[in-house]
C-alpha atoms as a PDB file:
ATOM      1  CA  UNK A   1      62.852   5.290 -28.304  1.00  0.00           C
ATOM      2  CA  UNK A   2      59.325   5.485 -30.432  1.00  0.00           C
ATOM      3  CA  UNK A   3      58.100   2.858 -27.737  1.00  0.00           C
ATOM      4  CA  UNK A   4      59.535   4.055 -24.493  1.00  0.00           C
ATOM      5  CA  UNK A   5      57.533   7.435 -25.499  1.00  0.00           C
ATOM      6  CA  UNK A   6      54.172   5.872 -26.412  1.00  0.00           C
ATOM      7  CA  UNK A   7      54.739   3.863 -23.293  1.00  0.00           C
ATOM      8  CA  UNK A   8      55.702   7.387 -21.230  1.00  0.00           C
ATOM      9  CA  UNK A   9      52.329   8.610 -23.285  1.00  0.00           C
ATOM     10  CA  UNK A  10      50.185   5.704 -22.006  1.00  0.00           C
ATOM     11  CA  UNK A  11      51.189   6.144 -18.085  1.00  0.00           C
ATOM     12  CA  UNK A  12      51.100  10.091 -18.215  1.00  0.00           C
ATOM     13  CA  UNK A  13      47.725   9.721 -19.294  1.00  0.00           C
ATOM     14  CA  UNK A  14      46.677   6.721 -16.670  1.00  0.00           C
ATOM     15  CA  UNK A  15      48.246   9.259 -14.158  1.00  0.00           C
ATOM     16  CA  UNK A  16      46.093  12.146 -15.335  1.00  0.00           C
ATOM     17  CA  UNK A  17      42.500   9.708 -15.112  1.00  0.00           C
ATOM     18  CA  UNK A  18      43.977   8.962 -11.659  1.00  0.00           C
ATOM     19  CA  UNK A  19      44.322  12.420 -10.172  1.00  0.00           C
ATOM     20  CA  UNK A  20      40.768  13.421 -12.297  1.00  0.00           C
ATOM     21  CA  UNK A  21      39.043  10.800 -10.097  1.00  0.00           C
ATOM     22  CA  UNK A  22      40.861  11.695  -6.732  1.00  0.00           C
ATOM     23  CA  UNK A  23      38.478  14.068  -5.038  1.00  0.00           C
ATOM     24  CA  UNK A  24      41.849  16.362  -4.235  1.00  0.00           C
ATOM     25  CA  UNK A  25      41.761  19.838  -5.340  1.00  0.00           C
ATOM     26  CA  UNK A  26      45.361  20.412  -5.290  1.00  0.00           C
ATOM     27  CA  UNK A  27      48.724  20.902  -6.958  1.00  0.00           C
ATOM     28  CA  UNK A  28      49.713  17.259  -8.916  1.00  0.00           C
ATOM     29  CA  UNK A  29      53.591  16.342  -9.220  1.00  0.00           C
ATOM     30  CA  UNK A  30      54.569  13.387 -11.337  1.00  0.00           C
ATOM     31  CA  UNK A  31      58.056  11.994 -10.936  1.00  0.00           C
ATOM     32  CA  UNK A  32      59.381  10.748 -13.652  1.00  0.00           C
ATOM     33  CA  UNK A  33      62.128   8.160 -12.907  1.00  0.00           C
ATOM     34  CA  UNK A  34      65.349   6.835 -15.091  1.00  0.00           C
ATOM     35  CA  UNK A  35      67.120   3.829 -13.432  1.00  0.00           C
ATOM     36  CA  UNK A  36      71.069   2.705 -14.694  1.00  0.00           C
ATOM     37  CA  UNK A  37      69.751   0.558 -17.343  1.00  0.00           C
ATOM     38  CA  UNK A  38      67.038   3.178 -18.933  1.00  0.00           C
ATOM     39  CA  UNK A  39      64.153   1.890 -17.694  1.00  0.00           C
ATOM     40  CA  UNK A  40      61.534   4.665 -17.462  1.00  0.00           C
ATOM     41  CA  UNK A  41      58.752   4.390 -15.057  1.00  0.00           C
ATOM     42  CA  UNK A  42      56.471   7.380 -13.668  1.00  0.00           C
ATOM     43  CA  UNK A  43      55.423   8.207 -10.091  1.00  0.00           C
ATOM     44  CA  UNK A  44      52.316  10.609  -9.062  1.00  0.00           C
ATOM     45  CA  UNK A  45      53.362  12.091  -5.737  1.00  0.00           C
ATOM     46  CA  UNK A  46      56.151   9.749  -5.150  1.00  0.00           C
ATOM     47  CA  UNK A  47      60.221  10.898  -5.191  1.00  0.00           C
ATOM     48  CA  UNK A  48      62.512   8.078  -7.225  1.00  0.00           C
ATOM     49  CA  UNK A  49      64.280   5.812  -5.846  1.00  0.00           C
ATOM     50  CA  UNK A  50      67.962   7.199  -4.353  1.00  0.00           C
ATOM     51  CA  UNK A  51      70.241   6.406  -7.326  1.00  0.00           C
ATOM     52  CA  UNK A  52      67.574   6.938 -10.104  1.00  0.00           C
ATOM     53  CA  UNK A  53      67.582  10.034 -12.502  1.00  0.00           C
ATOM     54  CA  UNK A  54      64.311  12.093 -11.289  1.00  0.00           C
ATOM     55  CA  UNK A  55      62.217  14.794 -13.454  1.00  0.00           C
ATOM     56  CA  UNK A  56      59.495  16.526 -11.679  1.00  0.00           C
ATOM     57  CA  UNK A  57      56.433  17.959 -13.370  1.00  0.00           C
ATOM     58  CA  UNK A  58      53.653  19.841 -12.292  1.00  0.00           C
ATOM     59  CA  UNK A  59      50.166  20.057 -13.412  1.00  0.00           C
ATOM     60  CA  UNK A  60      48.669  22.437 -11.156  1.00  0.00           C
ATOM     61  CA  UNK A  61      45.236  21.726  -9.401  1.00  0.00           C
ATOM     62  CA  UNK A  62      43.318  19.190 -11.084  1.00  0.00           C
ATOM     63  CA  UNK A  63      39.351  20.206 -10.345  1.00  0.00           C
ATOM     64  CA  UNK A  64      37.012  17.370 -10.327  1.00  0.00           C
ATOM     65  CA  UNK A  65      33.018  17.026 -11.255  1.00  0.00           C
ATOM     66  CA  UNK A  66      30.722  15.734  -8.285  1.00  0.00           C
ATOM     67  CA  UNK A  67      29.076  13.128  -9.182  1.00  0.00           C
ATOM     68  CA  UNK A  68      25.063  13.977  -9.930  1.00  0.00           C
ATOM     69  CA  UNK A  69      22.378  13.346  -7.145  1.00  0.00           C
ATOM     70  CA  UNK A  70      20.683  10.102  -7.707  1.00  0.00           C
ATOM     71  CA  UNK A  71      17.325  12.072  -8.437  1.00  0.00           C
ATOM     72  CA  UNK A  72      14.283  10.449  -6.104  1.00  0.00           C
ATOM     73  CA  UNK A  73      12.538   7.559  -7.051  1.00  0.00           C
ATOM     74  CA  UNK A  74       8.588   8.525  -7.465  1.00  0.00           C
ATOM     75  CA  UNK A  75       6.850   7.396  -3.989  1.00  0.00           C
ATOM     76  CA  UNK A  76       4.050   4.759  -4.692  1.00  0.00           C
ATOM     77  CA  UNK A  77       0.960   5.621  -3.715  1.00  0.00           C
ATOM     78  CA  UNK A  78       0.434   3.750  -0.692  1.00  0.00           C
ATOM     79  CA  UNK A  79      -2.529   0.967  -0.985  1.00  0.00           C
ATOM     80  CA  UNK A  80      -5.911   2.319   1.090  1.00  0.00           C
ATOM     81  CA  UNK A  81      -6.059  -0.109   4.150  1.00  0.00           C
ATOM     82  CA  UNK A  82      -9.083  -1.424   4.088  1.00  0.00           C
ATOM     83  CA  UNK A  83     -12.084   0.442   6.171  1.00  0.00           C
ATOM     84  CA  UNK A  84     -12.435  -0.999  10.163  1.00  0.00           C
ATOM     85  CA  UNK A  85     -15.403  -3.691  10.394  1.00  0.00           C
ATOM     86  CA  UNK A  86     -14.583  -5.213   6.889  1.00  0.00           C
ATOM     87  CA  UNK A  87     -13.111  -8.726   6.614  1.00  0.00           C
ATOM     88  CA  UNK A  88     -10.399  -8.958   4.208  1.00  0.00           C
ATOM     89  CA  UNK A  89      -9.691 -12.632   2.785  1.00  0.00           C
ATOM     90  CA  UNK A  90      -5.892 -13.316   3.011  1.00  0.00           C
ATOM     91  CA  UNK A  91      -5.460 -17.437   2.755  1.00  0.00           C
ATOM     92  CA  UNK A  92      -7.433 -20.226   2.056  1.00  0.00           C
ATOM     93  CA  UNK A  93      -9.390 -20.835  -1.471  1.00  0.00           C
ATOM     94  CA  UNK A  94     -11.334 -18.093  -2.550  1.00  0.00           C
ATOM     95  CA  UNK A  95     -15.018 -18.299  -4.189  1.00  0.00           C
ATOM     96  CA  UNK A  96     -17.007 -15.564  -5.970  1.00  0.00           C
ATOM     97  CA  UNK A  97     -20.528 -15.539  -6.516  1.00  0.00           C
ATOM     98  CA  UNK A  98     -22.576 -14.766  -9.651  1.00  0.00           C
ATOM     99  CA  UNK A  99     -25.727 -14.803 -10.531  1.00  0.00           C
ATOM    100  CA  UNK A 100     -27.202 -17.403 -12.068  1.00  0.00           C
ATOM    101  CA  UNK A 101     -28.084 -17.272 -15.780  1.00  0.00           C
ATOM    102  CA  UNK A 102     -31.442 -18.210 -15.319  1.00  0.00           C
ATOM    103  CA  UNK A 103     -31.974 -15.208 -12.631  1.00  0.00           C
ATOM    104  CA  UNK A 104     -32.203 -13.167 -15.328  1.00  0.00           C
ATOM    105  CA  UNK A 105     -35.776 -13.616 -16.232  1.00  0.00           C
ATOM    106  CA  UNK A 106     -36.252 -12.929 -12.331  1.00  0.00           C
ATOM    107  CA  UNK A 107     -36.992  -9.282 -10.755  1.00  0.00           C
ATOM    108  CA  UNK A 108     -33.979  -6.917 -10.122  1.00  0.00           C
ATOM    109  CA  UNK A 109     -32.798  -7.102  -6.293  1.00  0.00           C
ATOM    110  CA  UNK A 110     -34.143  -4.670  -3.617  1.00  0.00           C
ATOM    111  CA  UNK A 111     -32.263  -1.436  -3.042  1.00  0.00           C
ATOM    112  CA  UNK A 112     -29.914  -1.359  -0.590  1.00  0.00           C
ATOM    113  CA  UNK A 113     -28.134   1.722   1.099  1.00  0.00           C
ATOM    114  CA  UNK A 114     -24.480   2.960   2.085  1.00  0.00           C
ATOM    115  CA  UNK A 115     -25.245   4.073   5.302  1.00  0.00           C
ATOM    116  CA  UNK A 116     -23.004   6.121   8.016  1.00  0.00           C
ATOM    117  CA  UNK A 117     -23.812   6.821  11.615  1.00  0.00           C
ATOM    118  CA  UNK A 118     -22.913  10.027  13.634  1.00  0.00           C
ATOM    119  CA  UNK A 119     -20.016   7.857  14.777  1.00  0.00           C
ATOM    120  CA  UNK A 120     -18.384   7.060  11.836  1.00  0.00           C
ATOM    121  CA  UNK A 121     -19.659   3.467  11.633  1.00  0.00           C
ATOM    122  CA  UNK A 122     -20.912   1.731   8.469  1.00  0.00           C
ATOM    123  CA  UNK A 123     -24.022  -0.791   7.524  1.00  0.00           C
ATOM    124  CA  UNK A 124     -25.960  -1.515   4.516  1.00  0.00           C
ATOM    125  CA  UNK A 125     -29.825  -0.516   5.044  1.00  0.00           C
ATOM    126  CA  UNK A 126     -33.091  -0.869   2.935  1.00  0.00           C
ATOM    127  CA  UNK A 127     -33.777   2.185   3.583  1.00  0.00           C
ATOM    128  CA  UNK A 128     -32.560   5.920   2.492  1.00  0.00           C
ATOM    129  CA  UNK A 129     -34.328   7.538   5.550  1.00  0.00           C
ATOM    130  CA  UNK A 130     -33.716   5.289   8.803  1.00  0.00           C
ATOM    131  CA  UNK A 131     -34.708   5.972  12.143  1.00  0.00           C
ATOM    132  CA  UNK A 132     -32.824   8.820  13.710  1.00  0.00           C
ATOM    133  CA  UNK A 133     -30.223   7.504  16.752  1.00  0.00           C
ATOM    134  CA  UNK A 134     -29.575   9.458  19.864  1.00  0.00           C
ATOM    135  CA  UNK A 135     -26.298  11.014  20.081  1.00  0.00           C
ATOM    136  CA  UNK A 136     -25.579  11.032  24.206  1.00  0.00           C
ATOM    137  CA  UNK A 137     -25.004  15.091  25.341  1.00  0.00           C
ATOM    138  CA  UNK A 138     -22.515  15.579  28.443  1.00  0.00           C
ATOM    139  CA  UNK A 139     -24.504  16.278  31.366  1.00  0.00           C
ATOM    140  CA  UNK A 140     -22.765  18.533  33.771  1.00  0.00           C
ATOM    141  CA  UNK A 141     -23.731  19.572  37.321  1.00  0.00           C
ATOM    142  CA  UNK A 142     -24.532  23.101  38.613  1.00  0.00           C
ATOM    143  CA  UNK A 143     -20.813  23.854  39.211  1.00  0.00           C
ATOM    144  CA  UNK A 144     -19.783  22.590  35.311  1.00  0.00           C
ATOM    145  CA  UNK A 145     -18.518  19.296  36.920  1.00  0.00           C
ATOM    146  CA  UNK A 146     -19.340  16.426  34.774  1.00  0.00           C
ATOM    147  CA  UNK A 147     -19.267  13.868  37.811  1.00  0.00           C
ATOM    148  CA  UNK A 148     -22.421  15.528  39.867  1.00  0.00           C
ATOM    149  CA  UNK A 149     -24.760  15.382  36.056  1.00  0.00           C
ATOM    150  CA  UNK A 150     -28.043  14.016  37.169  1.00  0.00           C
ATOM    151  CA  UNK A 151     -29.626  13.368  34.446  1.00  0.00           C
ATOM    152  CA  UNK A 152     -29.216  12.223  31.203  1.00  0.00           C
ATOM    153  CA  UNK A 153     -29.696  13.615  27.377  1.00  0.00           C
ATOM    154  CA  UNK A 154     -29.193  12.910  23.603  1.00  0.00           C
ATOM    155  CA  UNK A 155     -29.178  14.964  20.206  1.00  0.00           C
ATOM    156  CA  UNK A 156     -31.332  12.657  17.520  1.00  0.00           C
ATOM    157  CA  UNK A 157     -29.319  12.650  14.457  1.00  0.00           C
ATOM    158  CA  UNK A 158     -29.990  11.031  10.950  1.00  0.00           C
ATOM    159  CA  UNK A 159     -27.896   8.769   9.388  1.00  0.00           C
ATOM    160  CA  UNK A 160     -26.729   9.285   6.212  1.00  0.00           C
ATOM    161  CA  UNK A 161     -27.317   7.008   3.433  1.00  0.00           C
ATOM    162  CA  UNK A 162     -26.379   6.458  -0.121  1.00  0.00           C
ATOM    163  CA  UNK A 163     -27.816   4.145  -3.040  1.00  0.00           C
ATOM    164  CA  UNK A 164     -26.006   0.890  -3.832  1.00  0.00           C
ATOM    165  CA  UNK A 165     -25.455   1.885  -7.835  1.00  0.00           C
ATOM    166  CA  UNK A 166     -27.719  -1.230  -9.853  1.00  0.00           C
ATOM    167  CA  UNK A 167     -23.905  -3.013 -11.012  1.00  0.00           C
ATOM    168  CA  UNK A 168     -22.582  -3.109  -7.279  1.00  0.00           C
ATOM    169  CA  UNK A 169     -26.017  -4.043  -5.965  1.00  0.00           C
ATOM    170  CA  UNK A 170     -25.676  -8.319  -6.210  1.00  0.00           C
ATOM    171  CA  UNK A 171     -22.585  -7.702  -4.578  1.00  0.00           C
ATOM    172  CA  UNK A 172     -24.363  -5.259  -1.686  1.00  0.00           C
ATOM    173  CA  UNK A 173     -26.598  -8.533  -1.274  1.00  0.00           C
ATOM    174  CA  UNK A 174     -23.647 -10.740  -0.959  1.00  0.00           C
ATOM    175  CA  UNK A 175     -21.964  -9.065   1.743  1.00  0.00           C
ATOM    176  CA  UNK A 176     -25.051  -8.490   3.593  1.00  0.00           C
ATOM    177  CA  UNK A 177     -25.859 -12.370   3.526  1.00  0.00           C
ATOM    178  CA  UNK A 178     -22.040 -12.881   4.619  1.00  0.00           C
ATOM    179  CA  UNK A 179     -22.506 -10.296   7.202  1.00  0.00           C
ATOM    180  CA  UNK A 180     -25.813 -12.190   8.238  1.00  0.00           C
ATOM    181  CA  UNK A 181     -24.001 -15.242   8.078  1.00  0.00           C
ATOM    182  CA  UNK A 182     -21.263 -14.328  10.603  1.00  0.00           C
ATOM    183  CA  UNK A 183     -23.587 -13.028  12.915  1.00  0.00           C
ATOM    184  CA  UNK A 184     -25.527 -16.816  13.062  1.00  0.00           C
ATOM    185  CA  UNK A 185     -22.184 -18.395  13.700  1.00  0.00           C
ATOM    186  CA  UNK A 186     -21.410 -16.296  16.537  1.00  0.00           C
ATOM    187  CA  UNK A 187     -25.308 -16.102  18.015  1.00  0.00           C
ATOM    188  CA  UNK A 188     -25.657 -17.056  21.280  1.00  0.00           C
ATOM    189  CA  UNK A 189     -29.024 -19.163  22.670  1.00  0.00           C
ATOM    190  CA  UNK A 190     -30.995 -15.751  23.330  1.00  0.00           C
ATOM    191  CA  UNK A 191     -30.169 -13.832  19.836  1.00  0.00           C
ATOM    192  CA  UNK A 192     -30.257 -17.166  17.692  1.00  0.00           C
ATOM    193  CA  UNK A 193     -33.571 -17.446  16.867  1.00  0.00           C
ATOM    194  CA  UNK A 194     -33.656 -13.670  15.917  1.00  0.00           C
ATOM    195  CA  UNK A 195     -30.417 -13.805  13.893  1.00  0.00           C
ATOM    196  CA  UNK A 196     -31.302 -17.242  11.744  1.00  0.00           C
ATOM    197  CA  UNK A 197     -34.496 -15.201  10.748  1.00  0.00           C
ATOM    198  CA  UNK A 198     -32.630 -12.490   9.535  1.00  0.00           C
ATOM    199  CA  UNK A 199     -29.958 -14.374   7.710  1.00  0.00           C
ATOM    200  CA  UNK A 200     -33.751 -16.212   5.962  1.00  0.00           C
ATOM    201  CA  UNK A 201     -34.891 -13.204   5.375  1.00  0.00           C
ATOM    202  CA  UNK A 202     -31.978 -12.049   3.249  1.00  0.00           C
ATOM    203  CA  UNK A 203     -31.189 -15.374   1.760  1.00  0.00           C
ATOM    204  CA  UNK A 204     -35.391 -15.419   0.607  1.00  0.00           C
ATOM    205  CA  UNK A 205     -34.542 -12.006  -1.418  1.00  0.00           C
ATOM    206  CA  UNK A 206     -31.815 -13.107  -3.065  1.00  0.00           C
ATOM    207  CA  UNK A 207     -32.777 -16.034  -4.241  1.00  0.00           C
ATOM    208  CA  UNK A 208     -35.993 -14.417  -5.811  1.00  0.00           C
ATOM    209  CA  UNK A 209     -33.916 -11.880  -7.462  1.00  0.00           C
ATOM    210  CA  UNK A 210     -31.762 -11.651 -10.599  1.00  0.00           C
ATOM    211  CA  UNK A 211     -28.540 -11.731  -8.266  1.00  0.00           C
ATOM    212  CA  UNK A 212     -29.708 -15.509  -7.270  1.00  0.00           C
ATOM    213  CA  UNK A 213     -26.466 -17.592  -6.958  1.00  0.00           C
ATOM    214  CA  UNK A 214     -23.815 -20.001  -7.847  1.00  0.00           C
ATOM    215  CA  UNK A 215     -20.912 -20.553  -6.223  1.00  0.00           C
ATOM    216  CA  UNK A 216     -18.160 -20.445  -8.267  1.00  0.00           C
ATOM    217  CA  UNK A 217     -14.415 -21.984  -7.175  1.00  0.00           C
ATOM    218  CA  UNK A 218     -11.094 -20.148  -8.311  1.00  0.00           C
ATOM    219  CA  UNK A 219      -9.509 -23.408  -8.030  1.00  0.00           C
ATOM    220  CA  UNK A 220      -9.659 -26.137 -10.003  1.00  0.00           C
ATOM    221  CA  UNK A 221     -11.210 -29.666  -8.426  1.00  0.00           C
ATOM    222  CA  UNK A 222     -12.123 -27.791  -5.367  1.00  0.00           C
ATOM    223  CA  UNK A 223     -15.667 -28.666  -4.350  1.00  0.00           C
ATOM    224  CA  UNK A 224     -18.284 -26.115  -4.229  1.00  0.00           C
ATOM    225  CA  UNK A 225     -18.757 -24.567  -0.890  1.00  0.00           C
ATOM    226  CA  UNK A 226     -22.325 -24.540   0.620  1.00  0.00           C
ATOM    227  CA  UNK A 227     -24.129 -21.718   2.473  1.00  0.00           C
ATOM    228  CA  UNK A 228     -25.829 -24.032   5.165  1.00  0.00           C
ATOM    229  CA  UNK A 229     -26.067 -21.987   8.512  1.00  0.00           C
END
């Protein structure tokens, strides 16, 4: 008898975890079920079997706990694309350029400026004060119709223009040689002659500046690239 109520125990409380976890708010019955040969065995919601003895209990409504809101994961900030008109290396070997130990004994690099049109676009100068550009006006006829303007007209506005800091200035150099460089590759037979002298010209002050150059290789055995135009 000790072990048919332990066992009774056991299953009443099995029940219980059951209906806990149901989601039901409402009334529990458990049926608790004799057959001919004493065998006990307990129901939740479920009559015995015709021919069994049957005791009914009821527990009354068994209230459940939602389960807490997964709280929200932090967002990440999201990485800056990269600004329009910059290259951004995404296969092949990569090589970074240093300056040379013995540049050091050499003369620091030209400035160079940050520079920002009236349209938004970007360049490095060597100069904090360029020329001013004309900014077209909309030229509009008598009757405020843009399609009888006869004329034409511009606003001269300054670029503005900030100093490459003296640690990010080799670097400044670097992408204006790179920047020189793509220009060559892409010249055609009338702006050729004009662009190799400008990639020379920027090549010459690096080289006879502290930010003149190795080539260095992040990979291991790969040749050294060279700068020929």
């Amino acid at each position: 008898m000790i072990a048919v109520g332990i066992e009774m125990a056991r299953m009443m409380f099995i029940l219980l975890l059951l209906c806990a976890v149901s989601g039901h708010a409402q009334e529990t019955v458990f049926y608790k079920c004799t057959d001919a040969k004493g065998a006990v065995s307990m129901q939740n919601g479920t009559p015995c079997a015709a021919g069994m003895k049957q005791e009914v209990r009821k527990v009354g409504e068994v209230k459940t706990v939602p389960v807490p809101a997964a709280k929200p994961k932090a967002e990440e900030s999201p990485t800056p694309p990269p600004l329009y008109g910059e290259f951004v290396q995404v296969g092949g070997p990569r090589t970074q350029r240093t300056p040379a130990a013995a540049a050091a004994t050499l003369p620091a690099a030209p400035a160079l400026y940050q520079c920002t049109t009236w349209r938004g676009d970007t360049y490095l100068g060597e100069t904090a004060t360029p020329e001013p550009r004309c900014a077209p006006l909309q030229v509009v006829g008598i009757d405020g119709s843009a399609a009888l303007g006869m004329g034409e007209a511009c606003e001269m506005k300054q670029d503005s223009c900030t100093e490459i800091p003296a640690d990010q200035l080799c670097n400044a150099w670097y992408r204006r040689l790179d920047e020189a460089d793509f220009k060559l590759r892409y010249a055609d037979a009338q702006s050729r002659h004009e662009r190799q002298a400008a990639f020379a010209a920027i090549n010459a002050r690096i080289k006879a500046s502290r930010c003149a150059t190795a080539v260095v290789s992040d990979q291991p055995g790969a040749p050294v690239p060279s700068r020929k135009p």
